[in-house]
C-alpha atoms as a PDB file:
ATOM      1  CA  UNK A   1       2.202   7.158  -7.791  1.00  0.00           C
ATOM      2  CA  UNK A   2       2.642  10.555  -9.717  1.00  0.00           C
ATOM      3  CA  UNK A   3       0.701  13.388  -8.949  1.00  0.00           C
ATOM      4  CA  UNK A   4      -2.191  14.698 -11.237  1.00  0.00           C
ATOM      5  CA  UNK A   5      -2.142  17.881 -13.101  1.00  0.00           C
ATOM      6  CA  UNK A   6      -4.743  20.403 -11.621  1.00  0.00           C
ATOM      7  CA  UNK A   7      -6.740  21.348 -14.611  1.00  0.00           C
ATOM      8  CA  UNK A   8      -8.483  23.583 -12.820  1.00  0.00           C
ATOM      9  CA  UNK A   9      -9.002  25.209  -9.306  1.00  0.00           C
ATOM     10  CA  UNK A  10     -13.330  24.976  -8.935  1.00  0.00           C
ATOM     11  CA  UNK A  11     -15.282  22.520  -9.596  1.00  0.00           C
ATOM     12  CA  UNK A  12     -17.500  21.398 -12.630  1.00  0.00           C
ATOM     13  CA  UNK A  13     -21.285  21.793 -11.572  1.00  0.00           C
ATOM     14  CA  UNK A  14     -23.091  19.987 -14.614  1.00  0.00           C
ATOM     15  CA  UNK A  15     -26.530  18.697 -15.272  1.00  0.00           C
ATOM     16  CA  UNK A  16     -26.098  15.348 -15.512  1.00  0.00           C
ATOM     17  CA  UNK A  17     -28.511  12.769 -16.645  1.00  0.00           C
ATOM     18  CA  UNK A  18     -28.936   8.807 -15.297  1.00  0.00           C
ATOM     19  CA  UNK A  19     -26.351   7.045 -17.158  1.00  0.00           C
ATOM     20  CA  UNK A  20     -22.195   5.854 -17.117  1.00  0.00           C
ATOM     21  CA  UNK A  21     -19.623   8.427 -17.208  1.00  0.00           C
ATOM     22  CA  UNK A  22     -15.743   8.688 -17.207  1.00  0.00           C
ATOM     23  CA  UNK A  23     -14.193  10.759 -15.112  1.00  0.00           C
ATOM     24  CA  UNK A  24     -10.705  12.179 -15.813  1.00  0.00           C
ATOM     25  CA  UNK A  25      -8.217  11.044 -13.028  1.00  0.00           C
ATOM     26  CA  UNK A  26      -4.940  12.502 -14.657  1.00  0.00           C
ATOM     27  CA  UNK A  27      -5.950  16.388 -15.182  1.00  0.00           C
ATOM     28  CA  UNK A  28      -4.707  16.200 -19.060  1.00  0.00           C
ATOM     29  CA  UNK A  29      -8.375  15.195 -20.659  1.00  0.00           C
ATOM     30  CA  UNK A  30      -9.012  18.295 -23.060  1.00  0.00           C
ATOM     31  CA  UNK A  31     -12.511  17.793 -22.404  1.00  0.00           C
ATOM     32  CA  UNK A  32     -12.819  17.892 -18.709  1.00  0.00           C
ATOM     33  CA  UNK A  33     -14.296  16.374 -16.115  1.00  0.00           C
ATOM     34  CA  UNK A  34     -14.434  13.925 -18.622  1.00  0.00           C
ATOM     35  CA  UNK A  35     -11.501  11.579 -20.043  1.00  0.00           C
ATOM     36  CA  UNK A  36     -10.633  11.885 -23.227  1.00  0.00           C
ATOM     37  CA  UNK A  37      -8.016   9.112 -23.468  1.00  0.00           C
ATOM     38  CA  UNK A  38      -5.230  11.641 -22.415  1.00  0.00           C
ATOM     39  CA  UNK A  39      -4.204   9.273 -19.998  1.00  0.00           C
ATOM     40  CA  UNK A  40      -2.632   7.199 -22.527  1.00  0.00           C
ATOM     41  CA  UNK A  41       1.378   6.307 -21.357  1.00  0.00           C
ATOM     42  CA  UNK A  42       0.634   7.235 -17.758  1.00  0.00           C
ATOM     43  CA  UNK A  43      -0.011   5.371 -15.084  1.00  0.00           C
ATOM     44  CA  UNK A  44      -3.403   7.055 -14.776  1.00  0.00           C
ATOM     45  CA  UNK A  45      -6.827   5.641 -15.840  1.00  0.00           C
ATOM     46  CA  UNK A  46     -10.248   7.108 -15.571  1.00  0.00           C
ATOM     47  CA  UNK A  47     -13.428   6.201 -13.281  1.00  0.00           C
ATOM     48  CA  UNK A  48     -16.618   4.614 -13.842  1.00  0.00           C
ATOM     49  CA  UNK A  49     -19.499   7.049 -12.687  1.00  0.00           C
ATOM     50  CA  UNK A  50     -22.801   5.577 -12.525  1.00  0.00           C
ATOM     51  CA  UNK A  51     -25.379   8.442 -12.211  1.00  0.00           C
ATOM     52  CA  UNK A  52     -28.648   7.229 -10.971  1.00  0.00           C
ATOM     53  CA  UNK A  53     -30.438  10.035 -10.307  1.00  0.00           C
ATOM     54  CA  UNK A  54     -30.750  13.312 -12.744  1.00  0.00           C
ATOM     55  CA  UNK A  55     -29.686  16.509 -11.302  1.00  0.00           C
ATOM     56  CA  UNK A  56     -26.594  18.988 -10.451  1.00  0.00           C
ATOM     57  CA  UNK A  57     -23.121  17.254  -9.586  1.00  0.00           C
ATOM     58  CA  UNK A  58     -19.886  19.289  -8.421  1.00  0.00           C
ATOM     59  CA  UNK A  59     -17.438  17.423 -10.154  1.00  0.00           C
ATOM     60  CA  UNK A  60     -13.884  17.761  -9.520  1.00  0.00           C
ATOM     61  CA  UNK A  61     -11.791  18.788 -11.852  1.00  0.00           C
ATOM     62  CA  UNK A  62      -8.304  19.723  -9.194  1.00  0.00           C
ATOM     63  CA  UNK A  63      -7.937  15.669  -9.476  1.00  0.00           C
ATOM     64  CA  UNK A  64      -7.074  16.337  -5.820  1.00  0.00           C
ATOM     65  CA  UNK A  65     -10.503  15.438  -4.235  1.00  0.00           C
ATOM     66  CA  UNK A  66     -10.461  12.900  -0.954  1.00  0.00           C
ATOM     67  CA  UNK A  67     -14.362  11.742  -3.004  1.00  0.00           C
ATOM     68  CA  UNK A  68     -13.841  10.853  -6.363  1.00  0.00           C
ATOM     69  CA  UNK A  69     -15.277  12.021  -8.772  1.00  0.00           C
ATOM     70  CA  UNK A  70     -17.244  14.654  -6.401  1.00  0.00           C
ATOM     71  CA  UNK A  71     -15.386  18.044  -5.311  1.00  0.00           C
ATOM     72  CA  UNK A  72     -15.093  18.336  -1.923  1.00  0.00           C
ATOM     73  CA  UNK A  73     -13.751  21.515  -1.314  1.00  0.00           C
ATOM     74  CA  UNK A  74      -9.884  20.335  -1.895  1.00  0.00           C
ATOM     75  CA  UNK A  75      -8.942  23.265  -4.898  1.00  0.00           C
ATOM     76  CA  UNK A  76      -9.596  25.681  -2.053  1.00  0.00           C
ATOM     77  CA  UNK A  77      -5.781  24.281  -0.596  1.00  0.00           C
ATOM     78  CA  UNK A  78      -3.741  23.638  -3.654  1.00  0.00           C
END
């Protein structure tokens, strides 16, 4: 499997209210952490995130996590 592009080296921490989300897996979305269909020719393809509770999420955004979606400290290696 290819590696993803690092679109960034911290975290998102977002707000995030109960609902489904898409989480970029290949680093190209434009609108990070979120896919925007950039994925499209690759063998990438995003994740489902269910949010069932409302509050602050660290989101990573690396693509290099070991707890996807969630950061866990990875970006601090790369």
């Amino acid at each position: 499997m290819s590696e993803p592009e690092i679109a960034d080296k911290k975290p998102a921490v977002l707000e995030l209210e109960i609902g489904t989300y898409w989480w970029c897996r290949c680093g190209r979305s434009k609108t990070q952490p979120w896919c925007d269909g950039s994925h499209k020719g690759t063998e990438f393809s995003p994740v489902e995130v269910r949010i069932e509770e409302k509050r602050r999420y660290a989101m990573c955004v690396c693509k290099h996590t070991g707890n996807q979606p969630f950061c866990d400290g990875t970006h601090k290696t790369l």
